[in-house]
Protein backbone atom coordinates (compact mmCIF):
# COMPACT_ATOMS: atom_id res chain seq x y z
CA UNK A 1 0.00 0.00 0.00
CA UNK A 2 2.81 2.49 0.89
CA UNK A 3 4.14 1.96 -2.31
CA UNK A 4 1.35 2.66 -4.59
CA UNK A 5 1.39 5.60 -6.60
CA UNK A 6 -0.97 8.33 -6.15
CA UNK A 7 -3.12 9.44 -9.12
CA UNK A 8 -4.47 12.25 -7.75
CA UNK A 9 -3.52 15.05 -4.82
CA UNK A 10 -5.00 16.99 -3.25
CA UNK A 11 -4.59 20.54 -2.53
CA UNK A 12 -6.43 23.62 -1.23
CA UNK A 13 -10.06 21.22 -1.58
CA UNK A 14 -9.20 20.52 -5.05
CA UNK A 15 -8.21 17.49 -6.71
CA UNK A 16 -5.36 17.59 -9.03
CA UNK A 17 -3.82 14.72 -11.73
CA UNK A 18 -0.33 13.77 -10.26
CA UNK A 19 1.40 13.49 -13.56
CA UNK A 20 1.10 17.05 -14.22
CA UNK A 21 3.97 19.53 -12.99
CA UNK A 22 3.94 21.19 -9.76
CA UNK A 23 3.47 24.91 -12.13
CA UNK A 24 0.46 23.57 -13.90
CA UNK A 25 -1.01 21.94 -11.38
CA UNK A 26 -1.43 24.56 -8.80
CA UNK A 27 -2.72 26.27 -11.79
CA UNK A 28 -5.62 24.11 -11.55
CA UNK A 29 -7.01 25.31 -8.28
CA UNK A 30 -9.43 28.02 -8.94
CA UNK A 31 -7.79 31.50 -8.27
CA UNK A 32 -4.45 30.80 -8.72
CA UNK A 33 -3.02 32.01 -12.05
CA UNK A 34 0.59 30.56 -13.70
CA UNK A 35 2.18 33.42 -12.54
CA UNK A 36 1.05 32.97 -8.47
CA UNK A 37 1.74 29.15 -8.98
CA UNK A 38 5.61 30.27 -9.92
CA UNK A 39 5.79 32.92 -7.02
CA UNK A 40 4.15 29.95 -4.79
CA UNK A 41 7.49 27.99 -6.47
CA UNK A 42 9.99 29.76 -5.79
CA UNK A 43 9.13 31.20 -2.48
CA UNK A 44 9.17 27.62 -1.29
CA UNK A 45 12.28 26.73 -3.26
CA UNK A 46 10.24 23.80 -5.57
CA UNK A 47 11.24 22.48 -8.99
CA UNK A 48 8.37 23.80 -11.18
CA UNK A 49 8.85 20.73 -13.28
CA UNK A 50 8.73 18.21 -10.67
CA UNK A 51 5.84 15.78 -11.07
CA UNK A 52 2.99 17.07 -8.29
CA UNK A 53 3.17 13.31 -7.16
CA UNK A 54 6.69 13.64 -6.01
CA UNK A 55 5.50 16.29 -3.40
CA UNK A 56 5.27 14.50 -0.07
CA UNK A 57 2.85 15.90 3.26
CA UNK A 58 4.95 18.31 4.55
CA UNK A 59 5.20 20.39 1.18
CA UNK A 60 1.57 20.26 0.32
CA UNK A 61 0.95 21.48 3.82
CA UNK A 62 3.55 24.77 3.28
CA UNK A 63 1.80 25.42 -0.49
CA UNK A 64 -1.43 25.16 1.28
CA UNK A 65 -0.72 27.72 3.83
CA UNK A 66 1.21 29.58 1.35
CA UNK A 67 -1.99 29.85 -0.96
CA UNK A 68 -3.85 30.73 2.27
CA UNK A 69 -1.57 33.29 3.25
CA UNK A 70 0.68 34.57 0.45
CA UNK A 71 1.92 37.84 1.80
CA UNK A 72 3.56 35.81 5.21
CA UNK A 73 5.20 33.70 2.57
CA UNK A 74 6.47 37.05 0.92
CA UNK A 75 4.92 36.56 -2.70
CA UNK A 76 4.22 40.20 -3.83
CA UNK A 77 1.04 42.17 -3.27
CA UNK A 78 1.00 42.91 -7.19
CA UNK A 79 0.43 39.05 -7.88
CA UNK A 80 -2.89 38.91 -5.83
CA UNK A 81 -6.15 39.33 -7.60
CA UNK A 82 -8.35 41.21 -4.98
CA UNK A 83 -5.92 44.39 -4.22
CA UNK A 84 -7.36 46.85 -2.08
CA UNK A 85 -10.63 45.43 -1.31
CA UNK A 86 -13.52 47.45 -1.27
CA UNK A 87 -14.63 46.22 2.61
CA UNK A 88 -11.51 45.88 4.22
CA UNK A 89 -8.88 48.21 2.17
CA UNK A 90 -6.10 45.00 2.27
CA UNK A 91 -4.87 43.21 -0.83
CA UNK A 92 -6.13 39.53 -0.32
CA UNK A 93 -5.70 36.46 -2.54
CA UNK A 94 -8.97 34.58 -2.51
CA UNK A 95 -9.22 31.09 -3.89
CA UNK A 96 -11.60 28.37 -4.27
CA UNK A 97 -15.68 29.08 -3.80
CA UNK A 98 -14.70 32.17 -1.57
CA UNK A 99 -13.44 33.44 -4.72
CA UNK A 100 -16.78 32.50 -6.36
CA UNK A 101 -18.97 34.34 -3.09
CA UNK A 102 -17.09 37.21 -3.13
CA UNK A 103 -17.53 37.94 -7.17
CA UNK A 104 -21.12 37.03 -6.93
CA UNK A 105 -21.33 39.46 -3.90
CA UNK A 106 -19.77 42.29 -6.23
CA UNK A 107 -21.96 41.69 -8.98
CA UNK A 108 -25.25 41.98 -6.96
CA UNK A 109 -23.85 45.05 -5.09
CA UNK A 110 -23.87 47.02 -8.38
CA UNK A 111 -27.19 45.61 -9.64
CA UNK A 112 -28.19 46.71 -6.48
CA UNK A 113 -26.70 50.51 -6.54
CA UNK A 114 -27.61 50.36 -10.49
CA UNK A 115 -24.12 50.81 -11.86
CA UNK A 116 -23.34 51.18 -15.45
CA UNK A 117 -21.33 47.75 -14.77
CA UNK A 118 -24.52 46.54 -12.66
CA UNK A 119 -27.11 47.33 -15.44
CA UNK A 120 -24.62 45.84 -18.16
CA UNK A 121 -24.91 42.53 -15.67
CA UNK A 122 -28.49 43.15 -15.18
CA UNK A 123 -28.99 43.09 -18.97
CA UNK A 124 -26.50 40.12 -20.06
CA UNK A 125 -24.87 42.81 -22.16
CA UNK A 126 -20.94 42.98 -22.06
CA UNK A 127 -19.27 44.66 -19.52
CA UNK A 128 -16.11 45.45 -20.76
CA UNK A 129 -16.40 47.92 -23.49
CA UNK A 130 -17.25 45.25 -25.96
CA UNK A 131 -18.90 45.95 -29.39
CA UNK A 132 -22.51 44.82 -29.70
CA UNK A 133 -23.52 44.96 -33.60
CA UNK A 134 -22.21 41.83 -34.44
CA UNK A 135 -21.71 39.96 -31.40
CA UNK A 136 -23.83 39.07 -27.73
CA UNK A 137 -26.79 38.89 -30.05
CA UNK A 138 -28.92 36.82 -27.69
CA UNK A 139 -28.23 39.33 -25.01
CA UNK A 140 -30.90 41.72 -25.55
CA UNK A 141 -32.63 44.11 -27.86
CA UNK A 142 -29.06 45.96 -28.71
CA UNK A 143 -27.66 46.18 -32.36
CA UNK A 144 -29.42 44.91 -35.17
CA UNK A 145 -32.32 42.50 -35.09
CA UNK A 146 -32.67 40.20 -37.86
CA UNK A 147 -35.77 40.88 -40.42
CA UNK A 148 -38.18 38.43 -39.73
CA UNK A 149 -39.45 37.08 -43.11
């Protein structure tokens, strides 16, 4: 039993394949970009290209505590993808279904103060500045409907 090989491992509630590398695997876990999986790297000193099976208990545990608190680790503030957040003014790194909450939280907050962004959501329309002639046509009424004939 000791001696069987693990197919999967898992990290931060997620499951990840053990033949992938240690780089693209963290990858995997919702929230955590290539980038923050290299910081995570080389903060801990790991081989990016080791095989996430070769990883024994006491590593996963510092990755997982590193994903759950980067800036003790000493990754960079620029890496994390919630900077100065709007209810606590800290940058956080959120990962996993908090990540989900807290972008489904946003979202309602400015359908709720009716936002440009928040009636763009309200509406299914693009958010970002997109075009809407050609594309998002089952969005709404925007652009050019086709002749019904």
């Amino acid at each position: 039993m000791a001696n069987e090989i693990k197919r999967l491992i898992r990290i931060a509630n997620t499951d990840i394949a053990g033949n992938k590398s240690i780089l693209y695997g963290l990858s995997k876990i919702k929230g955590i970009s290539l980038p923050f999986s290299g910081a995570i790297c080389q903060v801990l000193s790991i081989k990016e290209k080791d095989e996430i099976v070769s990883l024994d208990e006491a590593k996963i545990k510092e990755i997982e505590a590193a994903i759950a608190d980067p800036k003790s680790k000493g990754i960079p503030a620029w890496l994390f993808n919630r900077k100065n957040d709007p209810d606590s003014g800290d940058n956080l790194h959120l990962t996993g279904p908090t990540l989900k909450l807290t972008k489904e939280f946003d979202v309602r907050k400015m359908k709720k103060i009716k936002s440009y962004r928040g009636i763009r959501h309200m509406f299914g329309l693009p958010v970002r500045g997109q075009r809407t002639k050609g594309n998002f046509r089952k969005a709404g009424s925007v652009g050019v409907t086709k002749r019904k004939k």
